[in-house]
Protein backbone atom coordinates (compact mmCIF):
# COMPACT_ATOMS: atom_id res chain seq x y z
CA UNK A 1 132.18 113.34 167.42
CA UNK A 2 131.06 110.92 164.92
CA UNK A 3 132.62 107.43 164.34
CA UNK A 4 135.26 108.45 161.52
CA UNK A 5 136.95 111.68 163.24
CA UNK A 6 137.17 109.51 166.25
CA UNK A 7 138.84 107.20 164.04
CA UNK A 8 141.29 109.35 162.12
CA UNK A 9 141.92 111.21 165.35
CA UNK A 10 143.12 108.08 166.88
CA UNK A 11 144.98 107.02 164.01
CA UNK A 12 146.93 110.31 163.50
CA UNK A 13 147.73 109.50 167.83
CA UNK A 14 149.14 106.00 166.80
CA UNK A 15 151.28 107.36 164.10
CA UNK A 16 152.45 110.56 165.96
CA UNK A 17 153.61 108.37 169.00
CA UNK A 18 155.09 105.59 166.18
CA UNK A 19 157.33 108.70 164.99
CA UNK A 20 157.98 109.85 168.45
CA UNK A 21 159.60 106.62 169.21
CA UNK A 22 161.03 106.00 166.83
CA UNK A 23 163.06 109.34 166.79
CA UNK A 24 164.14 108.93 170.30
CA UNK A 25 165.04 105.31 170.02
CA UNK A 26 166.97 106.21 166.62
CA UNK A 27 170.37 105.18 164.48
CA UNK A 28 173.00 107.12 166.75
CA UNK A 29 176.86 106.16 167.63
CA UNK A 30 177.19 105.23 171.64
CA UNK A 31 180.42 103.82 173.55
CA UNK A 32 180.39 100.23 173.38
CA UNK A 33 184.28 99.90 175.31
CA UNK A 34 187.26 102.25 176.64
CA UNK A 35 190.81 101.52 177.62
CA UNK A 36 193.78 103.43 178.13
CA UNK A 37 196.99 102.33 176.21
CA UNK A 38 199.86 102.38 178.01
CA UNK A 39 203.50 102.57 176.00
CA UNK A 40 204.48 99.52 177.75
CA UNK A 41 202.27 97.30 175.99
CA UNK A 42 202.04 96.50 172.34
CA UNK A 43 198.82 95.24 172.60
CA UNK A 44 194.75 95.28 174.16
CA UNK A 45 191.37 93.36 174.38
CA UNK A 46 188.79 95.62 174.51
CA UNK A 47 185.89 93.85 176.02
CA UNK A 48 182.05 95.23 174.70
CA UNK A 49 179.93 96.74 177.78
CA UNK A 50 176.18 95.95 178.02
CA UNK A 51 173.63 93.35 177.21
CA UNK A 52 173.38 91.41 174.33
CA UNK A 53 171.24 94.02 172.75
CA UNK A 54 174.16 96.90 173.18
CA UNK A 55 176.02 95.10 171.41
CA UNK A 56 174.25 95.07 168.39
CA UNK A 57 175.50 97.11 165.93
CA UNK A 58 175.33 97.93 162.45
CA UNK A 59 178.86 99.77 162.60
CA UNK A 60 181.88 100.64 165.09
CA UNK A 61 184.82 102.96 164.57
CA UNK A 62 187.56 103.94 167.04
CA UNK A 63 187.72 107.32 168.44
CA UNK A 64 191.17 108.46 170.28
CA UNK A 65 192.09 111.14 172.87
CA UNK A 66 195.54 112.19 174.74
CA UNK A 67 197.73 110.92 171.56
CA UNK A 68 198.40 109.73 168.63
CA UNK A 69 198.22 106.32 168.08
CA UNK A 70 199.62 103.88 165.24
CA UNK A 71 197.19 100.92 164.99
CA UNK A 72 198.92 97.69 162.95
CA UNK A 73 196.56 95.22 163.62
CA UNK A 74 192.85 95.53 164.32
CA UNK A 75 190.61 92.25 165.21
CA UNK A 76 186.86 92.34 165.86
CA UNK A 77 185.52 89.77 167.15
CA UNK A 78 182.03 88.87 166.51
CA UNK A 79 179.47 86.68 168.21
CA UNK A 80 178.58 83.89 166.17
CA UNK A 81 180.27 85.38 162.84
CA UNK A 82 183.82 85.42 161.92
CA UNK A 83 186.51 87.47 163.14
CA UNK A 84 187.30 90.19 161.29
CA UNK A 85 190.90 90.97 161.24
CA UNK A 86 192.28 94.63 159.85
CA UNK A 87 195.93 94.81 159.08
CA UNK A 88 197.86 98.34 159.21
CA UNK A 89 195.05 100.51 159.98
CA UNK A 90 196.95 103.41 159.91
CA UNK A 91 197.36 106.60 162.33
CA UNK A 92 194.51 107.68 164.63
CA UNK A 93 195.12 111.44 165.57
CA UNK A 94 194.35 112.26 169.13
CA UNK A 95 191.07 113.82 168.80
CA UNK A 96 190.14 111.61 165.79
CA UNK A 97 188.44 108.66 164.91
CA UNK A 98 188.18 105.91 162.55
CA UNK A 99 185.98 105.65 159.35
CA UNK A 100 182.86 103.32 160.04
CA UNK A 101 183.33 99.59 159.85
CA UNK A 102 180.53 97.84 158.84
CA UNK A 103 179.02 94.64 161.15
CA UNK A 104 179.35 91.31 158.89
CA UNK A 105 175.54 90.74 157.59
CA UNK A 106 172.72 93.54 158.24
CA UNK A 107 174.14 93.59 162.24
CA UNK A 108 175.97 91.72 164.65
CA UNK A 109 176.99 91.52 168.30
CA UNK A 110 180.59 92.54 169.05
CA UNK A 111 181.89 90.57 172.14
CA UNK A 112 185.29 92.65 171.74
CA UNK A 113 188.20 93.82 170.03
CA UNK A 114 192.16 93.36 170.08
CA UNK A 115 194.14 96.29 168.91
CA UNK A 116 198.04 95.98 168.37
CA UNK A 117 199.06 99.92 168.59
CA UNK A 118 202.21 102.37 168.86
CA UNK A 119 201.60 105.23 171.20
CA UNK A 120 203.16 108.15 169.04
CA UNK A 121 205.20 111.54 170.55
CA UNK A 122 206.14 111.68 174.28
CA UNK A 123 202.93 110.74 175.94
CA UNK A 124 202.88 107.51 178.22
CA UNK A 125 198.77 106.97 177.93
CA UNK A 126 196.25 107.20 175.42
CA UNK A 127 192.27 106.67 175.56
CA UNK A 128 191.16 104.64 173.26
CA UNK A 129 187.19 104.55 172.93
CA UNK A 130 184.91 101.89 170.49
CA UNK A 131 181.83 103.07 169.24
CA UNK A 132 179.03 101.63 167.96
CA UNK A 133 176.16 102.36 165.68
CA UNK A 134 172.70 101.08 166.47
């Protein structure tokens, strides 16, 4: 093979592998926290898992499972950045989840968040997961 195959060949390598990784290390929601609620609480901190690179995220939303659940207040709070604090969320049906919330800036590190919450109906737990968006 002459010099410029040998080159393109190994340039088209380079880029395949560039798209390879790229596509398996890509944008994709993964659990960042999970607690069950309990009806005799009003309130939990949910603490991030992982190193300081899991937590960096572009988004989060809440996902919910074994109830309803009424969430008044909703604080995220950031490393280095400001808390973010959500009033009256709203309902999150048992099987459900949240709309994205954006990370302050292009992303940020979310140490953990505080929910205030109702447990709706007759059930005495809920599951209450936070995902994230790298």
């Amino acid at each position: 093979m002459n010099t410029k195959t040998r080159t393109l060949l190994a340039s088209f390598v380079v880029a395949s592998m560039t798209f390879m990784g790229s596509a398996i290390a890509g944008d994709e929601w993964y659990l960042l926290g999970q607690q069950t609620l309990k009806t005799a609480n009003p309130s939990v901190e949910i603490k991030s898992e992982g190193n300081r690179f899991d937590k960096d995220v572009k988004q989060i939303k809440l996902t919910a499972s074994g109830a309803d659940v009424e969430i008044t207040d909703l604080v995220l709070h950031w490393d280095n950045r400001r808390d973010d604090k959500l009033g009256n969320v709203g309902t999150l049906k048992s099987g459900g989840e949240t709309a994205p919330m954006n990370a302050p800036g292009m992303k940020a590190r979310l140490k953990s968040i505080t929910v205030s919450y109702k447990i709706l109906g007759d059930a005495p737990t809920a599951d209450l997961k936070v995902m994230g968006y790298d």
